[in-house]
N, C-alpha and C. Protein backbone atom coordinates (compact mmCIF):
# COMPACT_ATOMS: atom_id res chain seq x y z
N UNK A 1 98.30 -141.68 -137.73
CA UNK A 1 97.56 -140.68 -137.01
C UNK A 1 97.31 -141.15 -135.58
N UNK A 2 96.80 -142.39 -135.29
CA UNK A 2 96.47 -142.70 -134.02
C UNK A 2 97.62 -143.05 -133.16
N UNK A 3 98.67 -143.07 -133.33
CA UNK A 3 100.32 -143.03 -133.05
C UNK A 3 100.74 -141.52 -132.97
N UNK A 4 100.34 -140.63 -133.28
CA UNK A 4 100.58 -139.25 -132.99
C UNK A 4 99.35 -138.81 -131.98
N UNK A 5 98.93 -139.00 -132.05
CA UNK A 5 97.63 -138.62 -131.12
C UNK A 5 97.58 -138.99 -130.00
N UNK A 6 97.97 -140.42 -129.49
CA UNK A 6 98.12 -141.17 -128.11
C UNK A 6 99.52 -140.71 -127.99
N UNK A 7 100.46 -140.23 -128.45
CA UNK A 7 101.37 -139.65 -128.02
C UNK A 7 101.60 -138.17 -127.53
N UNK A 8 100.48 -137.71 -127.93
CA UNK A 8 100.44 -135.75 -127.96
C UNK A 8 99.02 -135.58 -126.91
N UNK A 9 98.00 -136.67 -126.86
CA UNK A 9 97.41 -136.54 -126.03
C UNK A 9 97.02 -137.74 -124.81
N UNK A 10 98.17 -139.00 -124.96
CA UNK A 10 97.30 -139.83 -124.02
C UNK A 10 96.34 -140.69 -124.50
N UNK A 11 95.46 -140.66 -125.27
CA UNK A 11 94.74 -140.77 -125.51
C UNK A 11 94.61 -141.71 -126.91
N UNK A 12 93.66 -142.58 -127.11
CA UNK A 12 93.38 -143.41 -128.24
C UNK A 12 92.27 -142.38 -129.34
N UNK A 13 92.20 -142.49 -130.23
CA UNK A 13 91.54 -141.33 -131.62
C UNK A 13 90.22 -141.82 -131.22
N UNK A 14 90.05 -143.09 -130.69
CA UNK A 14 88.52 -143.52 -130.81
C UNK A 14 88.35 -145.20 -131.85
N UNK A 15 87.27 -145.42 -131.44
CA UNK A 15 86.51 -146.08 -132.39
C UNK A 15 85.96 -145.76 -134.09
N UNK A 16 86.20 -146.51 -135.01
CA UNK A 16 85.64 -146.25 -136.23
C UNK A 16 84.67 -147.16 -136.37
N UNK A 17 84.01 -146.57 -136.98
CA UNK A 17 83.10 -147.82 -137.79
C UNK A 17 83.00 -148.39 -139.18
N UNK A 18 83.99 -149.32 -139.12
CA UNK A 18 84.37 -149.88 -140.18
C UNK A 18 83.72 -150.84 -141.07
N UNK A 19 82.11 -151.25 -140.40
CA UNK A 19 81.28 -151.71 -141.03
C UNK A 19 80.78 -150.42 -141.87
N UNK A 20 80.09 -149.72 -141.41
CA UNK A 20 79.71 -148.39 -141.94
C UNK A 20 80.81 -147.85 -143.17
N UNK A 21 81.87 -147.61 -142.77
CA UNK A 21 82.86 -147.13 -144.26
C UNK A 21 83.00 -148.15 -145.34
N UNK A 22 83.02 -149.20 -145.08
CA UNK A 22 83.20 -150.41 -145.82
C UNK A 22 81.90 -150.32 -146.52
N UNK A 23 80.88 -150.57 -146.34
CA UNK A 23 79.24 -150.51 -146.99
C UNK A 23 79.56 -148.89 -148.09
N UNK A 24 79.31 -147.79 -147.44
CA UNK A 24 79.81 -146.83 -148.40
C UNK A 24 80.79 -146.57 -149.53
N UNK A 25 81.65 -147.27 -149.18
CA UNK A 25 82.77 -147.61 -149.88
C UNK A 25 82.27 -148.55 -151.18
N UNK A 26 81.43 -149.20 -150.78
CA UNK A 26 80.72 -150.27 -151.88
C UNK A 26 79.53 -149.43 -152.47
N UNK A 27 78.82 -148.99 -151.84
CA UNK A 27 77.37 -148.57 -152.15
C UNK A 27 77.82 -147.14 -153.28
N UNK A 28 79.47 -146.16 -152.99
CA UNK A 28 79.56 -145.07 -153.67
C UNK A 28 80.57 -145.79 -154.40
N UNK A 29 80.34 -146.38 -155.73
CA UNK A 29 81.77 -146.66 -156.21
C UNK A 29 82.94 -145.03 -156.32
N UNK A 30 82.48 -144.03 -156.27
CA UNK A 30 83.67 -142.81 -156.30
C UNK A 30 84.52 -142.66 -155.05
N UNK A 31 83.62 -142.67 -154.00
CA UNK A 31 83.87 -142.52 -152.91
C UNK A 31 85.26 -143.86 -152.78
N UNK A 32 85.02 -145.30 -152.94
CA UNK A 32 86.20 -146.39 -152.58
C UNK A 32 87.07 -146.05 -153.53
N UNK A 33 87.33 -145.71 -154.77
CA UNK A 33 88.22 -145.05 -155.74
C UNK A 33 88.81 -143.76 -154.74
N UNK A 34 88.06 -143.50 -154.07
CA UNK A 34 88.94 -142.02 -153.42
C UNK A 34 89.94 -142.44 -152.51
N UNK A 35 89.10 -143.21 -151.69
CA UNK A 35 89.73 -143.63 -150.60
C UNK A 35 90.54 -144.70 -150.53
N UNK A 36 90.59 -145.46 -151.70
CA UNK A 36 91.70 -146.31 -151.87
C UNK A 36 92.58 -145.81 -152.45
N UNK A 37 92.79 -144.62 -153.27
CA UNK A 37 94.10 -144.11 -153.66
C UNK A 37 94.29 -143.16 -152.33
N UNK A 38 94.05 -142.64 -151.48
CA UNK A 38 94.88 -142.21 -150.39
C UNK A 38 94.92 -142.91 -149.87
N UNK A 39 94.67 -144.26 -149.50
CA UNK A 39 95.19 -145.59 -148.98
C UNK A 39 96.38 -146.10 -149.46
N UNK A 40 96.43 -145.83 -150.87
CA UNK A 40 97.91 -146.21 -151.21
C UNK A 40 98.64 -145.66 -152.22
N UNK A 41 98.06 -144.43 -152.57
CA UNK A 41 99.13 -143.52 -152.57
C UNK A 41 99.13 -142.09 -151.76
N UNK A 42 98.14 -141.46 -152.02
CA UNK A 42 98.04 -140.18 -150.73
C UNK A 42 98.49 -138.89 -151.85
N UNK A 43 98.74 -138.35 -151.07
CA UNK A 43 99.32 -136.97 -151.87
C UNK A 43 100.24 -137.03 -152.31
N UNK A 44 101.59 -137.60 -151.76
CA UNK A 44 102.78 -137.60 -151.80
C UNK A 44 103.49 -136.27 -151.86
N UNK A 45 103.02 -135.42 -150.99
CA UNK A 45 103.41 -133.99 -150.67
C UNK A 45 105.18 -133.95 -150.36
N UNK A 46 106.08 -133.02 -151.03
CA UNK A 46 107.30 -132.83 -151.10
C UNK A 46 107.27 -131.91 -149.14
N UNK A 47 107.31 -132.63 -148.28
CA UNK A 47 107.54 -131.77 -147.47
C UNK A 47 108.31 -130.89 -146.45
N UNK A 48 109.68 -131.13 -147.29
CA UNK A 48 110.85 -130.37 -147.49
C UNK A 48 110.66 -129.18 -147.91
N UNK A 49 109.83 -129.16 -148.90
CA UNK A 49 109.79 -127.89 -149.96
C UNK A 49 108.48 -127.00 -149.13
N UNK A 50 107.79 -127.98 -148.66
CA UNK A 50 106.17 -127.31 -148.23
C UNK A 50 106.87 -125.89 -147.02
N UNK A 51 107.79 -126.98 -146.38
CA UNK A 51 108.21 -125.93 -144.99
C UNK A 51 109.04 -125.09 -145.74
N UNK A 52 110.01 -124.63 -146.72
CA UNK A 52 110.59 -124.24 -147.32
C UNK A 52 109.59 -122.46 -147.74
N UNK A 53 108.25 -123.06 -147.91
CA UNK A 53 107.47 -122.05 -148.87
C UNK A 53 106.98 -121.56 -147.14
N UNK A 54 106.47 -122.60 -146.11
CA UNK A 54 105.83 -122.42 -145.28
C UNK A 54 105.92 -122.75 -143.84
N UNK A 55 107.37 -122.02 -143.59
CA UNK A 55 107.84 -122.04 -142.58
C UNK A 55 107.53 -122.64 -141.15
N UNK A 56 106.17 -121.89 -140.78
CA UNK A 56 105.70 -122.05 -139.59
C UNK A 56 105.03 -123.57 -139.85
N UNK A 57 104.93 -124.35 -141.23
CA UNK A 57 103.70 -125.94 -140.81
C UNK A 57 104.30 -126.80 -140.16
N UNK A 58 103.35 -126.89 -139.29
CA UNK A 58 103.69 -128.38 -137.97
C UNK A 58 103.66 -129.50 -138.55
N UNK A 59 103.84 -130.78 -138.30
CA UNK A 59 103.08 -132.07 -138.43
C UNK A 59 101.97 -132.03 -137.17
N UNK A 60 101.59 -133.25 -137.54
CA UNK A 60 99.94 -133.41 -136.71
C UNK A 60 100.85 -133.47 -135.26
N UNK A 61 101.73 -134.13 -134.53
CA UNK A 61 101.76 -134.23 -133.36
C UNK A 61 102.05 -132.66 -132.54
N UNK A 62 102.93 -132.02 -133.35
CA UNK A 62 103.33 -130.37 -132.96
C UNK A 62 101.69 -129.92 -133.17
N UNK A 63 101.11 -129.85 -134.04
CA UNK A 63 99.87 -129.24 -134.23
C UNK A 63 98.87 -129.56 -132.43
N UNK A 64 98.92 -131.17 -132.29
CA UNK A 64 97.87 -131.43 -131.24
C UNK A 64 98.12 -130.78 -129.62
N UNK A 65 100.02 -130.99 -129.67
CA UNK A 65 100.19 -130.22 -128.49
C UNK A 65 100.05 -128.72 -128.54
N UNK A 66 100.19 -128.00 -129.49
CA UNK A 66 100.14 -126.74 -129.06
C UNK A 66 99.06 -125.35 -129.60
N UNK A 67 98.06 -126.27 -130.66
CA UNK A 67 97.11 -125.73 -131.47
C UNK A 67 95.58 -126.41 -130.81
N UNK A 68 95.70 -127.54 -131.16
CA UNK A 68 94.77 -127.90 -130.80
C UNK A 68 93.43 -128.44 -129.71
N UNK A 69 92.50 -128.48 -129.53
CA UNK A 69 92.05 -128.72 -128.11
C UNK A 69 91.50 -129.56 -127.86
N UNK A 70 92.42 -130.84 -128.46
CA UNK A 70 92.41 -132.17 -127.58
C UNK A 70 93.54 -132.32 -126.45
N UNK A 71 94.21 -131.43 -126.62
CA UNK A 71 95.33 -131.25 -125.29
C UNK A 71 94.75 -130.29 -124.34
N UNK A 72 94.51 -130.34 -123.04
CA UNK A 72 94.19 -129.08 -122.26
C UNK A 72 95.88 -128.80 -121.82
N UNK A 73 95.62 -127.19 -122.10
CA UNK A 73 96.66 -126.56 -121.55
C UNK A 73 96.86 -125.81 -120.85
């Protein structure tokens, strides 16, 4: 994500706070179960087939240049 983003806008995504997610992550055991399986596995969305059903979906970098308004246009 932050590789599509400094590319579509220039720009770095920002700062996280990774003390803060890390503590939650501990404090909600559901919550680090969540977020460690989209850490390593994710959806694994067929997205051949997605554009297939849904022609017009961007990826995030098409989305930031021409949808979104972190680009001024």
């Amino acid at each position: 994500m932050e590789e599509k983003f400094k590319i579509a806008t220039g720009k770095s995504t920002g700062a996280t706070y990774g003390f803060l997610g890390s503590a939650l992550k501990f404090a909600i055991k559901e919550l680090g179960i969540m977020l460690n399986w989209f850490r390593d596995q994710g959806l694994q969305a067929d997205i051949t087939e997605l554009k297939k059903i849904h022609p017009d979906m961007m990826d995030l970098e098409t989305w930031l240049k021409t949808k979104s308004n972190f680009v001024k246009r």
